[in-house]
PDBML (XML) file of the C-alpha atoms, coordinates in Angstrom:
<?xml version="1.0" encoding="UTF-8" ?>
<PDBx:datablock datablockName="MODEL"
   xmlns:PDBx="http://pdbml.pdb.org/schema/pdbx-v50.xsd"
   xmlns:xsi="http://www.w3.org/2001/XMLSchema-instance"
   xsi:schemaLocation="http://pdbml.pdb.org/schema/pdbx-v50.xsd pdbx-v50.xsd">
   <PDBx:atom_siteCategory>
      <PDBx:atom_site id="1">
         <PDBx:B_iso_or_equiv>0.00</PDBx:B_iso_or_equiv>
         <PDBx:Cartn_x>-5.107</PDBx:Cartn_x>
         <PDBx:Cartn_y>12.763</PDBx:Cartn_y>
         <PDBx:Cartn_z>-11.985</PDBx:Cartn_z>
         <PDBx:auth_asym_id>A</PDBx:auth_asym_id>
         <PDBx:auth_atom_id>CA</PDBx:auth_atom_id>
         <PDBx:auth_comp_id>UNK</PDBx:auth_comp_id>
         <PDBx:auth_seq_id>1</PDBx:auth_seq_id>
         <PDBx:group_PDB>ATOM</PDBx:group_PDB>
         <PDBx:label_alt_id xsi:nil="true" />
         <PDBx:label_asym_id>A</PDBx:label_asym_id>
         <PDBx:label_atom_id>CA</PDBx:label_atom_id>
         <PDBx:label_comp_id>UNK</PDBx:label_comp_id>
         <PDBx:label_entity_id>1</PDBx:label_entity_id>
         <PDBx:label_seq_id>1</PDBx:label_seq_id>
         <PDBx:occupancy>1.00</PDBx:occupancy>
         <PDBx:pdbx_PDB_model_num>1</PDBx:pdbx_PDB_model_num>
         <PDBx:type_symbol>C</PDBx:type_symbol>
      </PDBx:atom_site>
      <PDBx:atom_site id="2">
         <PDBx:B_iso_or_equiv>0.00</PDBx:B_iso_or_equiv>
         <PDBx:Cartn_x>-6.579</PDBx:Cartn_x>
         <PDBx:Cartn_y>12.288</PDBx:Cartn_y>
         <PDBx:Cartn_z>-8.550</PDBx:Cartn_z>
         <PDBx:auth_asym_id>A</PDBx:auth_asym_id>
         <PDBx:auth_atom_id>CA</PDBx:auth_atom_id>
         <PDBx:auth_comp_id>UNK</PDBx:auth_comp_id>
         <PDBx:auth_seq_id>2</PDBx:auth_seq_id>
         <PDBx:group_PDB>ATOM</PDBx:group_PDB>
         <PDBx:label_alt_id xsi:nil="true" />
         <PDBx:label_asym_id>A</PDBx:label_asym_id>
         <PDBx:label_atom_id>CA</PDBx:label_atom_id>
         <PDBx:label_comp_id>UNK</PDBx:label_comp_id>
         <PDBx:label_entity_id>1</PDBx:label_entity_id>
         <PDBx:label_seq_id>2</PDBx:label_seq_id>
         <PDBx:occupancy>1.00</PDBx:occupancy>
         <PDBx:pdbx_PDB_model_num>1</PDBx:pdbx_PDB_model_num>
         <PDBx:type_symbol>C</PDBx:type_symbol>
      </PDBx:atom_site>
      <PDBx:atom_site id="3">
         <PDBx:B_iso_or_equiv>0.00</PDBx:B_iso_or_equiv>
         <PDBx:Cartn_x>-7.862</PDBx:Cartn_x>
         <PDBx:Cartn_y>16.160</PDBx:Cartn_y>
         <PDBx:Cartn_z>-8.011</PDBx:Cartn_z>
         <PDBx:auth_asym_id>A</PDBx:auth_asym_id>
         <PDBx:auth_atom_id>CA</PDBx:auth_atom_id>
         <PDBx:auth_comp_id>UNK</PDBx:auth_comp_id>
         <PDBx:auth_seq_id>3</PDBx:auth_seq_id>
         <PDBx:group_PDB>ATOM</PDBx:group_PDB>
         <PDBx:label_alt_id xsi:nil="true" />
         <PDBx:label_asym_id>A</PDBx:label_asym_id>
         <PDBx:label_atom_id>CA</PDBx:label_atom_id>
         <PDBx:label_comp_id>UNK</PDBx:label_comp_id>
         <PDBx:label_entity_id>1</PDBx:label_entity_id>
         <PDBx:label_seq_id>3</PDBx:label_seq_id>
         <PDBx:occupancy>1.00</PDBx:occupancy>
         <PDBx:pdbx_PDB_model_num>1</PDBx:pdbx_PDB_model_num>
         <PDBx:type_symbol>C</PDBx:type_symbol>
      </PDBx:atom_site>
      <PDBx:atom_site id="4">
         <PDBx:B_iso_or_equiv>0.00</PDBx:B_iso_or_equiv>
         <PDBx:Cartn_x>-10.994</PDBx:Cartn_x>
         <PDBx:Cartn_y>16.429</PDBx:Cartn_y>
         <PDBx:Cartn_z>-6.725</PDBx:Cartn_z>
         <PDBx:auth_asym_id>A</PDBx:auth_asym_id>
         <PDBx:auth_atom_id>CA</PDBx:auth_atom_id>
         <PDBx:auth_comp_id>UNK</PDBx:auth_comp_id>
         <PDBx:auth_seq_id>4</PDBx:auth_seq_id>
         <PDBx:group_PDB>ATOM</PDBx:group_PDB>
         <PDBx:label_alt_id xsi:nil="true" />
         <PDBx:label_asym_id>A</PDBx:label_asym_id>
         <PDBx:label_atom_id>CA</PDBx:label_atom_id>
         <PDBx:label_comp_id>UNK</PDBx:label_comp_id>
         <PDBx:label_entity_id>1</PDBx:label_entity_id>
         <PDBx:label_seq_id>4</PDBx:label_seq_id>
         <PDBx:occupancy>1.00</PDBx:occupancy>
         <PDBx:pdbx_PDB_model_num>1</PDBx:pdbx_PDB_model_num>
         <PDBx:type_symbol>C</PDBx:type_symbol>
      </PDBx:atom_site>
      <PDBx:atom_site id="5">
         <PDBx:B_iso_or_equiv>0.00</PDBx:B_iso_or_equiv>
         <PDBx:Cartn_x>-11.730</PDBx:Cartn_x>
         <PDBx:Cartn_y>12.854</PDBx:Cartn_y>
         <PDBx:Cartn_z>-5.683</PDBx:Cartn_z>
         <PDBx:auth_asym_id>A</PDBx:auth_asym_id>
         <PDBx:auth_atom_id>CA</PDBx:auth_atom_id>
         <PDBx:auth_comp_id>UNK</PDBx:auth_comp_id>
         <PDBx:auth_seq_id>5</PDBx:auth_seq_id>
         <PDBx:group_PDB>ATOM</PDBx:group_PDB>
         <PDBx:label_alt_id xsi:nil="true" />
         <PDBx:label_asym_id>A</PDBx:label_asym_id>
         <PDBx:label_atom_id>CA</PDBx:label_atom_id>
         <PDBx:label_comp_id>UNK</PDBx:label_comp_id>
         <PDBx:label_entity_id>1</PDBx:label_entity_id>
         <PDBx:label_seq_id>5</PDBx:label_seq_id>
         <PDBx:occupancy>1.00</PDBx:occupancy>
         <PDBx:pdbx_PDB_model_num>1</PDBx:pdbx_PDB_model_num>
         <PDBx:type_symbol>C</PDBx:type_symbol>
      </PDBx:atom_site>
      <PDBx:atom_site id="6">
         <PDBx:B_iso_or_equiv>0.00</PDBx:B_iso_or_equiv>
         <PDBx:Cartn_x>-8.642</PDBx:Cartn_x>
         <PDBx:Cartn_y>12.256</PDBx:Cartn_y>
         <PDBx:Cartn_z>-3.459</PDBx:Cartn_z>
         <PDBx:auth_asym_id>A</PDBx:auth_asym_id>
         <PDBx:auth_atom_id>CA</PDBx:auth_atom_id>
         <PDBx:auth_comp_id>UNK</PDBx:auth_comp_id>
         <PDBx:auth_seq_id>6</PDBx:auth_seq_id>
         <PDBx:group_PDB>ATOM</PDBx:group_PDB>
         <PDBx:label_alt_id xsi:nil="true" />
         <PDBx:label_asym_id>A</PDBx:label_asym_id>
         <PDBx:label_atom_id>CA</PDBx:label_atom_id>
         <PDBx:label_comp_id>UNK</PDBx:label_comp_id>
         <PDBx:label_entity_id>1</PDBx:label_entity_id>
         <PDBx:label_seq_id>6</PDBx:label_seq_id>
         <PDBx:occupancy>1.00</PDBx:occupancy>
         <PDBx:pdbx_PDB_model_num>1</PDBx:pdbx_PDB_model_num>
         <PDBx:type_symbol>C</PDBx:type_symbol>
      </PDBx:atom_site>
      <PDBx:atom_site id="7">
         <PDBx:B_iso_or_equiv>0.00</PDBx:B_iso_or_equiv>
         <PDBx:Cartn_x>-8.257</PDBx:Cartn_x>
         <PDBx:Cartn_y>14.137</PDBx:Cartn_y>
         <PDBx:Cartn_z>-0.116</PDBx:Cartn_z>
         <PDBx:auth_asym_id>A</PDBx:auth_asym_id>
         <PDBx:auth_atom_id>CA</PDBx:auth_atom_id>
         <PDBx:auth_comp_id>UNK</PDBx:auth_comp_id>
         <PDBx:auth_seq_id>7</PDBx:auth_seq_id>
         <PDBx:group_PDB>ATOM</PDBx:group_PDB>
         <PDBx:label_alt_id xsi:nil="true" />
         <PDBx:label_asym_id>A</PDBx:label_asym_id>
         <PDBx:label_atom_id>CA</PDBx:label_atom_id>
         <PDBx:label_comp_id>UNK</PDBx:label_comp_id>
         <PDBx:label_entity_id>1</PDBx:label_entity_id>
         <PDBx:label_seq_id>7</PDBx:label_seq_id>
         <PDBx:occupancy>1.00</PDBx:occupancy>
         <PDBx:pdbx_PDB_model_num>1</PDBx:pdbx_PDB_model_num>
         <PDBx:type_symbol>C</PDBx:type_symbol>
      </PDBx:atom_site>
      <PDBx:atom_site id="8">
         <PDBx:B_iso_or_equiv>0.00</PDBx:B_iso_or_equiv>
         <PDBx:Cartn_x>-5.666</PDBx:Cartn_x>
         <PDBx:Cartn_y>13.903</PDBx:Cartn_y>
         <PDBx:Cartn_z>2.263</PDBx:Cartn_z>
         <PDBx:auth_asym_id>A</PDBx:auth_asym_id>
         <PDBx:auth_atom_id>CA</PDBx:auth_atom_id>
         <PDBx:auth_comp_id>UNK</PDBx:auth_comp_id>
         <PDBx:auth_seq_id>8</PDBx:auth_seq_id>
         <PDBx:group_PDB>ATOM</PDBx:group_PDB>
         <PDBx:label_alt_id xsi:nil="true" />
         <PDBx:label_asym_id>A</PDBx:label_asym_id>
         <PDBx:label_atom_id>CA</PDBx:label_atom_id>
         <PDBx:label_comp_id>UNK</PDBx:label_comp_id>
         <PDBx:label_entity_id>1</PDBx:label_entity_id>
         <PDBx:label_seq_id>8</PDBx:label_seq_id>
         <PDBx:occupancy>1.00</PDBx:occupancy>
         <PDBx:pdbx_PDB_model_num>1</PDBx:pdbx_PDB_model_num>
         <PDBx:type_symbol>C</PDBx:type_symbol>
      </PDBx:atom_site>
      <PDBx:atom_site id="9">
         <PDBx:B_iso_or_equiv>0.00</PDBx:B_iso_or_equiv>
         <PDBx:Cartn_x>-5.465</PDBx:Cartn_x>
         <PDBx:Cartn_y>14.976</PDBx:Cartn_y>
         <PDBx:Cartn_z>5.999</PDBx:Cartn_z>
         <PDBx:auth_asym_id>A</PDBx:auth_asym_id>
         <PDBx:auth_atom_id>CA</PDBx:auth_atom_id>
         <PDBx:auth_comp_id>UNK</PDBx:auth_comp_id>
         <PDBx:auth_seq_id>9</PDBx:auth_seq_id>
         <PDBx:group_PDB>ATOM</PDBx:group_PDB>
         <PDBx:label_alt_id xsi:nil="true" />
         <PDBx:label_asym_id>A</PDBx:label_asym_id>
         <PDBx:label_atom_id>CA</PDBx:label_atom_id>
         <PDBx:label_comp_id>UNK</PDBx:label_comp_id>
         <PDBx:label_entity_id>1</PDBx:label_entity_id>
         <PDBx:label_seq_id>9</PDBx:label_seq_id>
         <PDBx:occupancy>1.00</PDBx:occupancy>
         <PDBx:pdbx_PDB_model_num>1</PDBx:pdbx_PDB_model_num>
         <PDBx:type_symbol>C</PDBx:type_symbol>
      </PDBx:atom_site>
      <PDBx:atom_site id="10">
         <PDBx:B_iso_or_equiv>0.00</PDBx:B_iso_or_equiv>
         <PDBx:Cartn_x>-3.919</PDBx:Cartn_x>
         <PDBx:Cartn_y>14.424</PDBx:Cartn_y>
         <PDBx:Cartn_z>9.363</PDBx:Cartn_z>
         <PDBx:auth_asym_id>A</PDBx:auth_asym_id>
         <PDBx:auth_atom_id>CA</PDBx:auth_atom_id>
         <PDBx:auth_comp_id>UNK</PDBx:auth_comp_id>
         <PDBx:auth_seq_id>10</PDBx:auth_seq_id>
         <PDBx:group_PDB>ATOM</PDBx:group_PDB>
         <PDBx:label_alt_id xsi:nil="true" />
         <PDBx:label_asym_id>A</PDBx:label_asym_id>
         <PDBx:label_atom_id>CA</PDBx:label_atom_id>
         <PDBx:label_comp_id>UNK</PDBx:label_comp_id>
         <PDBx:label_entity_id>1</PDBx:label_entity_id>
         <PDBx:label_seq_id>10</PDBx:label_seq_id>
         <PDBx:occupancy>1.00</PDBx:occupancy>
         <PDBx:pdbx_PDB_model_num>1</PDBx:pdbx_PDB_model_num>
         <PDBx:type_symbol>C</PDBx:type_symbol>
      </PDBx:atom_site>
      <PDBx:atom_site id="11">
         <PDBx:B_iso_or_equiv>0.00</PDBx:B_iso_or_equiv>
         <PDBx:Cartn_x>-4.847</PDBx:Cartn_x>
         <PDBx:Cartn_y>13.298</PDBx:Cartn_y>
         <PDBx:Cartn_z>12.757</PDBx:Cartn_z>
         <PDBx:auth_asym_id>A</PDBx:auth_asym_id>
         <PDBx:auth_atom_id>CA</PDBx:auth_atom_id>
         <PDBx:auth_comp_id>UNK</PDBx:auth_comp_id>
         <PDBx:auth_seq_id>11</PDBx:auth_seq_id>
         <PDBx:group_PDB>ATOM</PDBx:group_PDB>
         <PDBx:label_alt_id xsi:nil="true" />
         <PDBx:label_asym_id>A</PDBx:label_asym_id>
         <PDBx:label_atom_id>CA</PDBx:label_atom_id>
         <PDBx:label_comp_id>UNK</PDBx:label_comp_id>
         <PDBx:label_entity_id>1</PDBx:label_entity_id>
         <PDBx:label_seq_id>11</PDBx:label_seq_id>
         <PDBx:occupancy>1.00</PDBx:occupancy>
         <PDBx:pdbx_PDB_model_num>1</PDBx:pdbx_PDB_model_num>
         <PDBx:type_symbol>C</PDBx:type_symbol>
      </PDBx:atom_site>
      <PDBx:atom_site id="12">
         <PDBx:B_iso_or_equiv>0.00</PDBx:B_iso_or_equiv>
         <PDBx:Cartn_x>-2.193</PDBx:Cartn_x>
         <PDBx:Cartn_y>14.258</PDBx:Cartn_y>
         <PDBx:Cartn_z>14.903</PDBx:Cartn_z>
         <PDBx:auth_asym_id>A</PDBx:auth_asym_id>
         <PDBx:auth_atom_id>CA</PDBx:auth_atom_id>
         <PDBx:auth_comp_id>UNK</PDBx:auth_comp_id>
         <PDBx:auth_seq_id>12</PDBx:auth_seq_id>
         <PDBx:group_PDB>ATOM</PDBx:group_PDB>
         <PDBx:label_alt_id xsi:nil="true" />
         <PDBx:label_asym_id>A</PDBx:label_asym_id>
         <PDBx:label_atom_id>CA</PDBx:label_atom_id>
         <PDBx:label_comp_id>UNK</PDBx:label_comp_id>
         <PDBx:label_entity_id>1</PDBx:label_entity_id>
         <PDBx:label_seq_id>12</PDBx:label_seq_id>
         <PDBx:occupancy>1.00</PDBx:occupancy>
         <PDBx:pdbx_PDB_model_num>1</PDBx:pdbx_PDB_model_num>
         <PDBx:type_symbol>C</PDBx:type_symbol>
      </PDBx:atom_site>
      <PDBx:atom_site id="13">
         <PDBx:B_iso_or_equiv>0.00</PDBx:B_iso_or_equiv>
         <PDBx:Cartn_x>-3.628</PDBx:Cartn_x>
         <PDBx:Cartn_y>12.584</PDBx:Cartn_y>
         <PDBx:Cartn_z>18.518</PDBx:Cartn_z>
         <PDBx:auth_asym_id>A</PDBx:auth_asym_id>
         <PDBx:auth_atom_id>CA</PDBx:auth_atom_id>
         <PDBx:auth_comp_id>UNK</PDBx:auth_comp_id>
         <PDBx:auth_seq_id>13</PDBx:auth_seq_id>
         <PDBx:group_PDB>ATOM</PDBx:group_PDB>
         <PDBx:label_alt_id xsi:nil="true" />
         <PDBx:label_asym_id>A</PDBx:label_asym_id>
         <PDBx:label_atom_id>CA</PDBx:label_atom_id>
         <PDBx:label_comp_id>UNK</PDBx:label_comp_id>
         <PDBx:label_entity_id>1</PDBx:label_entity_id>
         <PDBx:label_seq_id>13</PDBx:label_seq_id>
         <PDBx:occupancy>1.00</PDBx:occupancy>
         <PDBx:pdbx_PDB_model_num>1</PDBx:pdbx_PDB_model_num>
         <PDBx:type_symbol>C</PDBx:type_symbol>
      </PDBx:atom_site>
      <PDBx:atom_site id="14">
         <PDBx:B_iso_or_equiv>0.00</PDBx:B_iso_or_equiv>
         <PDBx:Cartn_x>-3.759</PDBx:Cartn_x>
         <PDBx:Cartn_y>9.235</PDBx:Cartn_y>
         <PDBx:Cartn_z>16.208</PDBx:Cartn_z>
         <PDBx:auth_asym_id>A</PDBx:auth_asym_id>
         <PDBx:auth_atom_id>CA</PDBx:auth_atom_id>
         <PDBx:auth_comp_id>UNK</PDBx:auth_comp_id>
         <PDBx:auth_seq_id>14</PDBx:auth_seq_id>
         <PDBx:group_PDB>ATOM</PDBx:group_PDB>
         <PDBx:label_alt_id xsi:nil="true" />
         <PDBx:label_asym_id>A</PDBx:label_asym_id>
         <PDBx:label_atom_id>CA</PDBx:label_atom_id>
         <PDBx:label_comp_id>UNK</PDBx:label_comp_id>
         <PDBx:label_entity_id>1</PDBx:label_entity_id>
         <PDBx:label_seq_id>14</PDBx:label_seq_id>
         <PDBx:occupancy>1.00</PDBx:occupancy>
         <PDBx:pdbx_PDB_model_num>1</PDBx:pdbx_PDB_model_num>
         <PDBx:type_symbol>C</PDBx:type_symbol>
      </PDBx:atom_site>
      <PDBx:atom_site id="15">
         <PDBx:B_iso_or_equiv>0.00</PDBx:B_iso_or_equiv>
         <PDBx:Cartn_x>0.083</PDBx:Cartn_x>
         <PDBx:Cartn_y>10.348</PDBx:Cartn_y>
         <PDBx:Cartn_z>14.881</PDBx:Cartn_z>
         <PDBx:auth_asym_id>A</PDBx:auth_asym_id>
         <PDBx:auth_atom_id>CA</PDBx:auth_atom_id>
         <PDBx:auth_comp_id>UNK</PDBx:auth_comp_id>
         <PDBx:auth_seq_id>15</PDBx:auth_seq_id>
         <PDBx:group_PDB>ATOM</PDBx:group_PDB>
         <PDBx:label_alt_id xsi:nil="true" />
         <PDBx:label_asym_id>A</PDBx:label_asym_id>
         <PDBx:label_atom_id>CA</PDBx:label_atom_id>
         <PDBx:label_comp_id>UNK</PDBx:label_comp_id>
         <PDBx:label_entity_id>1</PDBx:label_entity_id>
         <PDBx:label_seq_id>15</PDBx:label_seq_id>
         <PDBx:occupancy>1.00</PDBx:occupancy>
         <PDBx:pdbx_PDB_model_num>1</PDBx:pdbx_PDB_model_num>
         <PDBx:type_symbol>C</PDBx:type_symbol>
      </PDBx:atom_site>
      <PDBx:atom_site id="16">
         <PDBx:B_iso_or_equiv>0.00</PDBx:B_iso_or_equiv>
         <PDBx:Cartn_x>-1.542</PDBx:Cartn_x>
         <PDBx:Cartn_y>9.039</PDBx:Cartn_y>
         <PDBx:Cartn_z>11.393</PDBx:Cartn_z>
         <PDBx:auth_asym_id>A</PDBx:auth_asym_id>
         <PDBx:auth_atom_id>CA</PDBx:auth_atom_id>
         <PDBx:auth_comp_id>UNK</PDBx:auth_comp_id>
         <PDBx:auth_seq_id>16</PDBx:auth_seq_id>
         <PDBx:group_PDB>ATOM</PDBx:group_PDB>
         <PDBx:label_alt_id xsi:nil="true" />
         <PDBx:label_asym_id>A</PDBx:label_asym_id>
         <PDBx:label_atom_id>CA</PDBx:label_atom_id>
         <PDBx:label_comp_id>UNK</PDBx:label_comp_id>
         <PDBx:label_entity_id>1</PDBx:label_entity_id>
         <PDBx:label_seq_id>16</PDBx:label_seq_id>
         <PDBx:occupancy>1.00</PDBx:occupancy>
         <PDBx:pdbx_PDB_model_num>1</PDBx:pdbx_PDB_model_num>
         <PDBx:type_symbol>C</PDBx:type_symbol>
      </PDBx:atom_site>
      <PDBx:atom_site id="17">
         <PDBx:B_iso_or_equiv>0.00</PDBx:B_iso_or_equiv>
         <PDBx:Cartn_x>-1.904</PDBx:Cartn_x>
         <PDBx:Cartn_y>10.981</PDBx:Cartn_y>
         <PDBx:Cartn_z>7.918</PDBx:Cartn_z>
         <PDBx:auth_asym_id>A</PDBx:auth_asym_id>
         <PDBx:auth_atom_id>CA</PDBx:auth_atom_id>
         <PDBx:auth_comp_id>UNK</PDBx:auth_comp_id>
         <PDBx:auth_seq_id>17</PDBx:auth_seq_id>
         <PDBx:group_PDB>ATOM</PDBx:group_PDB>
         <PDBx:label_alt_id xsi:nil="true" />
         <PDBx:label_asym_id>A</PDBx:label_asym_id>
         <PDBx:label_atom_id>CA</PDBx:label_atom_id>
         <PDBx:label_comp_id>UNK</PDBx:label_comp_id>
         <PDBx:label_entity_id>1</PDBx:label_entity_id>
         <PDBx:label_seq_id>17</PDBx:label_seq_id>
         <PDBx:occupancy>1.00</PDBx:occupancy>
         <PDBx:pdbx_PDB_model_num>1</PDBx:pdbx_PDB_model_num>
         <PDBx:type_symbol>C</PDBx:type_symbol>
      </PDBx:atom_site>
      <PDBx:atom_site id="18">
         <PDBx:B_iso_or_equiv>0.00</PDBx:B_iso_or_equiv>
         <PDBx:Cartn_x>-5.159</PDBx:Cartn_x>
         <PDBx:Cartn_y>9.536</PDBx:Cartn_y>
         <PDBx:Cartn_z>5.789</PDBx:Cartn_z>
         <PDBx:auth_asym_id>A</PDBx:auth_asym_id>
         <PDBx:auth_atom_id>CA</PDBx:auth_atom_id>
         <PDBx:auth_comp_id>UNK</PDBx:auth_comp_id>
         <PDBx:auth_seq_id>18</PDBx:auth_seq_id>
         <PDBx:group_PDB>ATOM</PDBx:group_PDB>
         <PDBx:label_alt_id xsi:nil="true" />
         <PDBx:label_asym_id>A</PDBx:label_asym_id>
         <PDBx:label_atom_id>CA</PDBx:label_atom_id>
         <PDBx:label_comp_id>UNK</PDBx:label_comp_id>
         <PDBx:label_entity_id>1</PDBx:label_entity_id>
         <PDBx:label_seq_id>18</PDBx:label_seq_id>
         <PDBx:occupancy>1.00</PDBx:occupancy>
         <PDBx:pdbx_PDB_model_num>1</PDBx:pdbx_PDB_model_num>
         <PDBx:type_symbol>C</PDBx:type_symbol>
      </PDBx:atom_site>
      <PDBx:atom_site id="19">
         <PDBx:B_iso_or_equiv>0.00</PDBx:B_iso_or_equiv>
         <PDBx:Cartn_x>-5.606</PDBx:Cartn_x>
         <PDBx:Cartn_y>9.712</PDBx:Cartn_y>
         <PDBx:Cartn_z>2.273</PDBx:Cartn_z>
         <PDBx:auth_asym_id>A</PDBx:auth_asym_id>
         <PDBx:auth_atom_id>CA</PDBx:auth_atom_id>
         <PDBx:auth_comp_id>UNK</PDBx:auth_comp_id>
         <PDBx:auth_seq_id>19</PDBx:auth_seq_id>
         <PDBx:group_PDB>ATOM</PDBx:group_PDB>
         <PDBx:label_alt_id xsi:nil="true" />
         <PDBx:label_asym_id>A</PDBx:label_asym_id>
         <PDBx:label_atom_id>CA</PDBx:label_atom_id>
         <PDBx:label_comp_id>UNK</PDBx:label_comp_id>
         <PDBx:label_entity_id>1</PDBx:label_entity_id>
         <PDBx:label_seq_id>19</PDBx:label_seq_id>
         <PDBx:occupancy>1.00</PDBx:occupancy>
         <PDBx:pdbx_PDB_model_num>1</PDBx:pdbx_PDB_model_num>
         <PDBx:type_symbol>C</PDBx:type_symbol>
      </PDBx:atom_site>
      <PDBx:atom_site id="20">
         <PDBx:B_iso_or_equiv>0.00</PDBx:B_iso_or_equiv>
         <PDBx:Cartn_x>-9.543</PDBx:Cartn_x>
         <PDBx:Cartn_y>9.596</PDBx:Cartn_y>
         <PDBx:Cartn_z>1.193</PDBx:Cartn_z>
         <PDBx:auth_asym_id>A</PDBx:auth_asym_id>
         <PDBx:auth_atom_id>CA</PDBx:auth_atom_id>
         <PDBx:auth_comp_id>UNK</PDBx:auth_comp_id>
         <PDBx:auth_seq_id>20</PDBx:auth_seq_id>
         <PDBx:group_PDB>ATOM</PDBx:group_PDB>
         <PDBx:label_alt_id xsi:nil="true" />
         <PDBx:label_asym_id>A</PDBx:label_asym_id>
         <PDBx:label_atom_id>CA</PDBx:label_atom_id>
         <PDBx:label_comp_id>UNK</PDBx:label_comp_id>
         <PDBx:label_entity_id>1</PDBx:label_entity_id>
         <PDBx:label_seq_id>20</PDBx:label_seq_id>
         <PDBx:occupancy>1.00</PDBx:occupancy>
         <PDBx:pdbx_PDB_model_num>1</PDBx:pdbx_PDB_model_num>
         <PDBx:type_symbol>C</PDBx:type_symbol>
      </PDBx:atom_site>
      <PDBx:atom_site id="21">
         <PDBx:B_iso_or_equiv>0.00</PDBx:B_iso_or_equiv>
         <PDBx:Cartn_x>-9.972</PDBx:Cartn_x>
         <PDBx:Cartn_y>8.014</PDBx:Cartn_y>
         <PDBx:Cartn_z>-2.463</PDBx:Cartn_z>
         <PDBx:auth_asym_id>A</PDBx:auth_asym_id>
         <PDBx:auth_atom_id>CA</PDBx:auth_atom_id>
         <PDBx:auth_comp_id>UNK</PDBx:auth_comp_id>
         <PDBx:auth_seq_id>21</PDBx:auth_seq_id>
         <PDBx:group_PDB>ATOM</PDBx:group_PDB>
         <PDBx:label_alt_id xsi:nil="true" />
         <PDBx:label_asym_id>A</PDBx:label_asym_id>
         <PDBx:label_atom_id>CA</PDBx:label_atom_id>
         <PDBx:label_comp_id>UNK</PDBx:label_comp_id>
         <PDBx:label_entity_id>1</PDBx:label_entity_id>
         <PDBx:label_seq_id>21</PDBx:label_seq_id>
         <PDBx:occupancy>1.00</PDBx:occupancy>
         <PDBx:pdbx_PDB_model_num>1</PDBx:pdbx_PDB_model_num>
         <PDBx:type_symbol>C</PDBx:type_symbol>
      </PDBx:atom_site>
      <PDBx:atom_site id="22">
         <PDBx:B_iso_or_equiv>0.00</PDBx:B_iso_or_equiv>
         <PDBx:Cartn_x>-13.559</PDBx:Cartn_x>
         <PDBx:Cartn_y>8.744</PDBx:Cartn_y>
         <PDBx:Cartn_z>-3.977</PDBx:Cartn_z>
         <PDBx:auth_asym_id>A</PDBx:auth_asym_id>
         <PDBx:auth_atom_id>CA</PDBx:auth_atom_id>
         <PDBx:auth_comp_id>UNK</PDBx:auth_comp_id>
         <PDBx:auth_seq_id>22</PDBx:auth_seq_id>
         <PDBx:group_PDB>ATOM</PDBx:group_PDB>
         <PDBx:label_alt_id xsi:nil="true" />
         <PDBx:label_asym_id>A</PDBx:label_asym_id>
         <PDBx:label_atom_id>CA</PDBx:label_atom_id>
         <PDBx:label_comp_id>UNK</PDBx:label_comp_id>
         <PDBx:label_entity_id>1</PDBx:label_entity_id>
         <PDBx:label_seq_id>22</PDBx:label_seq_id>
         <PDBx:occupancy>1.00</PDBx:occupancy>
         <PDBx:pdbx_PDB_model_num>1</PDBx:pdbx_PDB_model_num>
         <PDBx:type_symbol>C</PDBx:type_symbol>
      </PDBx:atom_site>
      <PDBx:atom_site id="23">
         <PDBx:B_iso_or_equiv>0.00</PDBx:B_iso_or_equiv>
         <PDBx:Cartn_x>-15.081</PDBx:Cartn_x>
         <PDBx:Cartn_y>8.152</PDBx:Cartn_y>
         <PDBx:Cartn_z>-7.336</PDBx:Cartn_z>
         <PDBx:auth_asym_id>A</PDBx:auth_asym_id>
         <PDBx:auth_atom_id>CA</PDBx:auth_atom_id>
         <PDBx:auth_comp_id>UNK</PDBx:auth_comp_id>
         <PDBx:auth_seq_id>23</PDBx:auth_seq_id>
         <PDBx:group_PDB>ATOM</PDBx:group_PDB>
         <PDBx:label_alt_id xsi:nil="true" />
         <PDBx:label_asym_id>A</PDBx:label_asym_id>
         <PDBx:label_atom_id>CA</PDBx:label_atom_id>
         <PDBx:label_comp_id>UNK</PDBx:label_comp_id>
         <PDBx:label_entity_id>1</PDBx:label_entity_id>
         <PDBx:label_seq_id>23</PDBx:label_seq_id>
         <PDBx:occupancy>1.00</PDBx:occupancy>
         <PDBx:pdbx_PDB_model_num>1</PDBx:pdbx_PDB_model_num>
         <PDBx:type_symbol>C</PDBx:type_symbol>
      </PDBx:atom_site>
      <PDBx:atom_site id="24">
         <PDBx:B_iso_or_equiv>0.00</PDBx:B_iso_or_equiv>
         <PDBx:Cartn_x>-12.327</PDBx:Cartn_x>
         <PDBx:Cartn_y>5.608</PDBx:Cartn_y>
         <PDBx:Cartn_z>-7.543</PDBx:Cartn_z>
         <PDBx:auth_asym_id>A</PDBx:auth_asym_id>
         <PDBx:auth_atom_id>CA</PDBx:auth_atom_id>
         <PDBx:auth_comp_id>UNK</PDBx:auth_comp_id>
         <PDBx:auth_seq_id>24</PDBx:auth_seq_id>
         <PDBx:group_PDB>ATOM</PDBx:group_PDB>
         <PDBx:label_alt_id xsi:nil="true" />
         <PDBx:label_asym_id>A</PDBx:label_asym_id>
         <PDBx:label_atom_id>CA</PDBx:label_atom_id>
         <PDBx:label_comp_id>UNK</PDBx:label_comp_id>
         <PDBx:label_entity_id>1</PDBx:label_entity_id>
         <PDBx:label_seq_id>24</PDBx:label_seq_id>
         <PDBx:occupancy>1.00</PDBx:occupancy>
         <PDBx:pdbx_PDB_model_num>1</PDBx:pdbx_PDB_model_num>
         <PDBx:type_symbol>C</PDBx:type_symbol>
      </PDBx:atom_site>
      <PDBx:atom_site id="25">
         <PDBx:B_iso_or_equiv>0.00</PDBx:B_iso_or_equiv>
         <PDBx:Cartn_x>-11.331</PDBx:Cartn_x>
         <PDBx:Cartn_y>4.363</PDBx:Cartn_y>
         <PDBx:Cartn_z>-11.388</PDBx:Cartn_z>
         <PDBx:auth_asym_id>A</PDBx:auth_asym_id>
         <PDBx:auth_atom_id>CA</PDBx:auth_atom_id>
         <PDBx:auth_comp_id>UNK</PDBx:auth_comp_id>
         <PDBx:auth_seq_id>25</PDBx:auth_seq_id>
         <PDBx:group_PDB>ATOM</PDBx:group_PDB>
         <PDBx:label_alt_id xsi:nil="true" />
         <PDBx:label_asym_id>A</PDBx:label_asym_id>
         <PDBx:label_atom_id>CA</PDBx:label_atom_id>
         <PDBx:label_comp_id>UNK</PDBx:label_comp_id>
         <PDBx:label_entity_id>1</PDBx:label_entity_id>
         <PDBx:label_seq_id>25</PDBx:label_seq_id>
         <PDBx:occupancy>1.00</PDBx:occupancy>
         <PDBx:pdbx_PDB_model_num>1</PDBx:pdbx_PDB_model_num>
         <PDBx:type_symbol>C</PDBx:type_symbol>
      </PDBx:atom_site>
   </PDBx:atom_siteCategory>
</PDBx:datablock>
């Protein structure tokens, strides 16, 4: 369901883990 418009990624210096939502519905 969120293929393609959901990305997800790490920064370790920041010790966080992001998740970028686009085209959200």
């Amino acid at each position: 369901s969120v293929k393609g418009r959901f990305a997800i990624s790490r920064d370790n210096v920041k010790n966080t883990v992001y998740l970028q939502m686009n085209s959200l519905k």
